[in-house]
C-alpha atoms as a PDB file:
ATOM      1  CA  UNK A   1      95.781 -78.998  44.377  1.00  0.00           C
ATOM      2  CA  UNK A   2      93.263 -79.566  46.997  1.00  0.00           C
ATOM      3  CA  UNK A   3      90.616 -77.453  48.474  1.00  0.00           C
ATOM      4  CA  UNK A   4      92.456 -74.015  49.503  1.00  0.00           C
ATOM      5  CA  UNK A   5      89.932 -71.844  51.241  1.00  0.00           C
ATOM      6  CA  UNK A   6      90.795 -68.825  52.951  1.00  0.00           C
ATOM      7  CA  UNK A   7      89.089 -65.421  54.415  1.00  0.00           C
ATOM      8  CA  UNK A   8      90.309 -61.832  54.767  1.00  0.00           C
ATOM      9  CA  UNK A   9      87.951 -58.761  56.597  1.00  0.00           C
ATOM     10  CA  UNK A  10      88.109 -55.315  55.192  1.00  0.00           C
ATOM     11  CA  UNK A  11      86.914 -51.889  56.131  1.00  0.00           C
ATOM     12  CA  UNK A  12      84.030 -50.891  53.570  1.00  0.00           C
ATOM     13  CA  UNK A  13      84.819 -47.667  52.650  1.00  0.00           C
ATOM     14  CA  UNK A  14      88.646 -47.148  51.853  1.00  0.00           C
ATOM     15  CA  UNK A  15      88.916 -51.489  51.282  1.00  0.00           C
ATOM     16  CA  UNK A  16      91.949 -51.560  53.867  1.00  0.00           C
ATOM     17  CA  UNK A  17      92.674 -55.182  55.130  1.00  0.00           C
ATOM     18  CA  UNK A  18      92.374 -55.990  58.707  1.00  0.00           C
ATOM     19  CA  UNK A  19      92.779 -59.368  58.521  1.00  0.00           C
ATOM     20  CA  UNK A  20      93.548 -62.295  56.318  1.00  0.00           C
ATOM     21  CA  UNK A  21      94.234 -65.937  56.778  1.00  0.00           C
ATOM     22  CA  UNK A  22      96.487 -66.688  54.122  1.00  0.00           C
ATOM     23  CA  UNK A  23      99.106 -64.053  54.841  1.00  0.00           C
ATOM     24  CA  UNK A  24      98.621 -63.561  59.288  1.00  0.00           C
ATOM     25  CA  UNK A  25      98.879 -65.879  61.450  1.00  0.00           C
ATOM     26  CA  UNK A  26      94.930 -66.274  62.024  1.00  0.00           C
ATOM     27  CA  UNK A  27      93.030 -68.811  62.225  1.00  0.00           C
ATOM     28  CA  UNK A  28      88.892 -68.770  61.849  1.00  0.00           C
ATOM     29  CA  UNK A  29      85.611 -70.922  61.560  1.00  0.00           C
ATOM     30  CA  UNK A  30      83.218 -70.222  59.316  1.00  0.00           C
ATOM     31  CA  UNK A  31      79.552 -72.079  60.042  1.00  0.00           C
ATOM     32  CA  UNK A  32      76.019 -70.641  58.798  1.00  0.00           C
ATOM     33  CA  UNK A  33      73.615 -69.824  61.702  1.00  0.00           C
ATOM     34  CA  UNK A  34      69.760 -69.458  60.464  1.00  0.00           C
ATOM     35  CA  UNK A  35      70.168 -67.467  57.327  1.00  0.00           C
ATOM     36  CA  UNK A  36      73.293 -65.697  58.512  1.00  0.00           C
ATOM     37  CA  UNK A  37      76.394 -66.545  58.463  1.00  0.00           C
ATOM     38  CA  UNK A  38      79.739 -66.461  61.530  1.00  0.00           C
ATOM     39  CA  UNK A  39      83.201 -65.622  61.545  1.00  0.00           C
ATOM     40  CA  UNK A  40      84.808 -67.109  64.481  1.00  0.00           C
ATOM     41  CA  UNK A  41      88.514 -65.969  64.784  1.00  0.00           C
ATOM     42  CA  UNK A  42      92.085 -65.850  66.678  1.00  0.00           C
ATOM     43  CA  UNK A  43      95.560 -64.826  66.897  1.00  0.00           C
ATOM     44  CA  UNK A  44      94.463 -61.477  65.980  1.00  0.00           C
ATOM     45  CA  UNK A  45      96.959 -58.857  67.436  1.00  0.00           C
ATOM     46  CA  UNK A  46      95.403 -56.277  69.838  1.00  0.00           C
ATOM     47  CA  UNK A  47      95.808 -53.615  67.186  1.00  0.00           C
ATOM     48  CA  UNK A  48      93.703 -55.014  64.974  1.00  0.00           C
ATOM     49  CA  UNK A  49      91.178 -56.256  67.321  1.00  0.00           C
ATOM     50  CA  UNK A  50      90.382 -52.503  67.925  1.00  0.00           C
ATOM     51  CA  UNK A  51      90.738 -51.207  64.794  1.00  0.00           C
ATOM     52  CA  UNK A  52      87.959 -54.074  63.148  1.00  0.00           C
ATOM     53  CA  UNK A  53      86.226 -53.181  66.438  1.00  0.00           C
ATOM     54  CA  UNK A  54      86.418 -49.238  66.143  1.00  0.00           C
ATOM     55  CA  UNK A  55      85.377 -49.854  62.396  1.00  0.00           C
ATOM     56  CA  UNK A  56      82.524 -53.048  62.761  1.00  0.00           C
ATOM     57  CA  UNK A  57      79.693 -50.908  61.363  1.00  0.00           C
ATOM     58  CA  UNK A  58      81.846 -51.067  58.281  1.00  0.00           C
ATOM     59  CA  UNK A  59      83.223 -54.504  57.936  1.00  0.00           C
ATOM     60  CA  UNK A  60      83.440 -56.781  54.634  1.00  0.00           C
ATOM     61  CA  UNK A  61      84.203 -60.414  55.155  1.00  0.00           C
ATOM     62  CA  UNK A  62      85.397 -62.613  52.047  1.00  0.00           C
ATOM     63  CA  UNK A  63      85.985 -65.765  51.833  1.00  0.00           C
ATOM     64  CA  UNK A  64      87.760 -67.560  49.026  1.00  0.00           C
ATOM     65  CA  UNK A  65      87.352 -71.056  47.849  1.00  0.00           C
ATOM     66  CA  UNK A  66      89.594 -72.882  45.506  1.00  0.00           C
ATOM     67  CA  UNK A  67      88.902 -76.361  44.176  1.00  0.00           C
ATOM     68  CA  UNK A  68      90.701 -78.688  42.235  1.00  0.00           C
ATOM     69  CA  UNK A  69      90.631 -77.508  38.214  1.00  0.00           C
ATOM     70  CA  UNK A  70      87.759 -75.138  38.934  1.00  0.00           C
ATOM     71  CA  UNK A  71      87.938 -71.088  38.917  1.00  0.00           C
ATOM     72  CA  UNK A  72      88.433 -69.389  42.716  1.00  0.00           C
ATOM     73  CA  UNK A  73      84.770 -68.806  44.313  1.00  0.00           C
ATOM     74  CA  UNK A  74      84.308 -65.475  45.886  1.00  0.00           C
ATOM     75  CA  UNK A  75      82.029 -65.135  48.856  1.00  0.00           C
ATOM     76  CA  UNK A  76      81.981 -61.723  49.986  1.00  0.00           C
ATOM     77  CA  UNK A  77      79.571 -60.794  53.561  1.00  0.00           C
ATOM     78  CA  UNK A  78      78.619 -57.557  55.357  1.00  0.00           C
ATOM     79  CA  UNK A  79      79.002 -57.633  58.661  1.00  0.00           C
ATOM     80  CA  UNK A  80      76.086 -56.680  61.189  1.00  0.00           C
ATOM     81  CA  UNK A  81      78.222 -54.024  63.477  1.00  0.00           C
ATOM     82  CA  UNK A  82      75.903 -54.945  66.318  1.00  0.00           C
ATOM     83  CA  UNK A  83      77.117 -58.661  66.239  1.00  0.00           C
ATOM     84  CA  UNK A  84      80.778 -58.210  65.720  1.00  0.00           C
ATOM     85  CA  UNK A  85      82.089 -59.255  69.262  1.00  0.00           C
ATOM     86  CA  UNK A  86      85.572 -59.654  70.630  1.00  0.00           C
ATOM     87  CA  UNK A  87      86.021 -61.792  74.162  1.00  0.00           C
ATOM     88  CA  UNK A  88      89.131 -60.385  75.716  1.00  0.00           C
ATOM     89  CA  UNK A  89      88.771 -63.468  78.143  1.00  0.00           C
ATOM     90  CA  UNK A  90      89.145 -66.024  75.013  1.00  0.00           C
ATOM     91  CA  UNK A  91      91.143 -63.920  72.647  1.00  0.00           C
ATOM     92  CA  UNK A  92      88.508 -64.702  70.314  1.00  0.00           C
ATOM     93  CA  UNK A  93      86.645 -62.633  67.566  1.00  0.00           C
ATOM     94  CA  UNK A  94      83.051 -63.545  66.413  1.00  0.00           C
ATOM     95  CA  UNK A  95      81.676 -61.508  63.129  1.00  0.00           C
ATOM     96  CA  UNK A  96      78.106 -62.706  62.344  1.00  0.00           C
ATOM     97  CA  UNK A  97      76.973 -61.685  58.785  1.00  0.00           C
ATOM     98  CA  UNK A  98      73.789 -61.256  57.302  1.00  0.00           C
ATOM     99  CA  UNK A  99      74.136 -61.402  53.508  1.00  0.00           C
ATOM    100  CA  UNK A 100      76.348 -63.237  51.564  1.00  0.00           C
ATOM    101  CA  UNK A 101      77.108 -62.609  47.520  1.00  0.00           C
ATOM    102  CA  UNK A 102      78.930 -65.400  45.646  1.00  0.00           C
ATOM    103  CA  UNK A 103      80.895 -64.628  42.493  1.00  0.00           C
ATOM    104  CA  UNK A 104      83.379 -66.090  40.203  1.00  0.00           C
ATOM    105  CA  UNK A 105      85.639 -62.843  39.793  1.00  0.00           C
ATOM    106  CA  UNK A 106      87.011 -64.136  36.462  1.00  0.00           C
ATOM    107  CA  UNK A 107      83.732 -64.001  35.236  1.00  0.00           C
ATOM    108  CA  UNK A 108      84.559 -59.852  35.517  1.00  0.00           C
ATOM    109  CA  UNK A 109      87.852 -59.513  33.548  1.00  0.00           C
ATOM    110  CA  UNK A 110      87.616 -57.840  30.455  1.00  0.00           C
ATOM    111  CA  UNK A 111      89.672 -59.928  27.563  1.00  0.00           C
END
């Protein structure tokens, strides 16, 4: 195996998925900007654009990473609500995060 990476956003409080990569057909760009950090995504249906929009004060981004013989990276990001943007025009999402925590969640099974 490859590099598999993959993201998913979910509402804070109650964990719910809105979105996620490797099971919708969506497709997103991560880059870091300054010290934060921007989701770029499409082929999100309607529904969901206004539901992650409704809820954007409240957003978690993750983003997994998976290398060759090495355990899955978790990056997990809280979205600034005032930068979460949707452009109707483009059909694209934009999620700018300001804090990023990266964790090997193996390293937080019990045996």
């Amino acid at each position: 195996m490859a590099q598999q990476e993959w993201f998913m956003v979910k509402h804070a409080v109650t964990g719910r998925g809105l979105a996620n990569s490797k099971t919708d057909s969506v497709s997103y760009r991560f880059q870091q900007e300054g010290t934060g950090f921007i989701f770029t995504v499409t082929g999100l249906d309607e529904q969901i654009v206004e539901q992650i929009m409704e809820l954007r004060q409240e957003l978690n981004v993750f983003r997994f990473v998976q290398r060759k013989d090495q355990p899955l990276l978790k990056h997990w990001y809280y979205a600034d609500g005032e930068r979460v943007v949707y452009d109707r025009e483009s059909h694209t999402l934009s999620i700018y995060a300001k804090s990023e925590i990266r964790y090997v969640p193996e390293d937080y099974f019990a045996d």
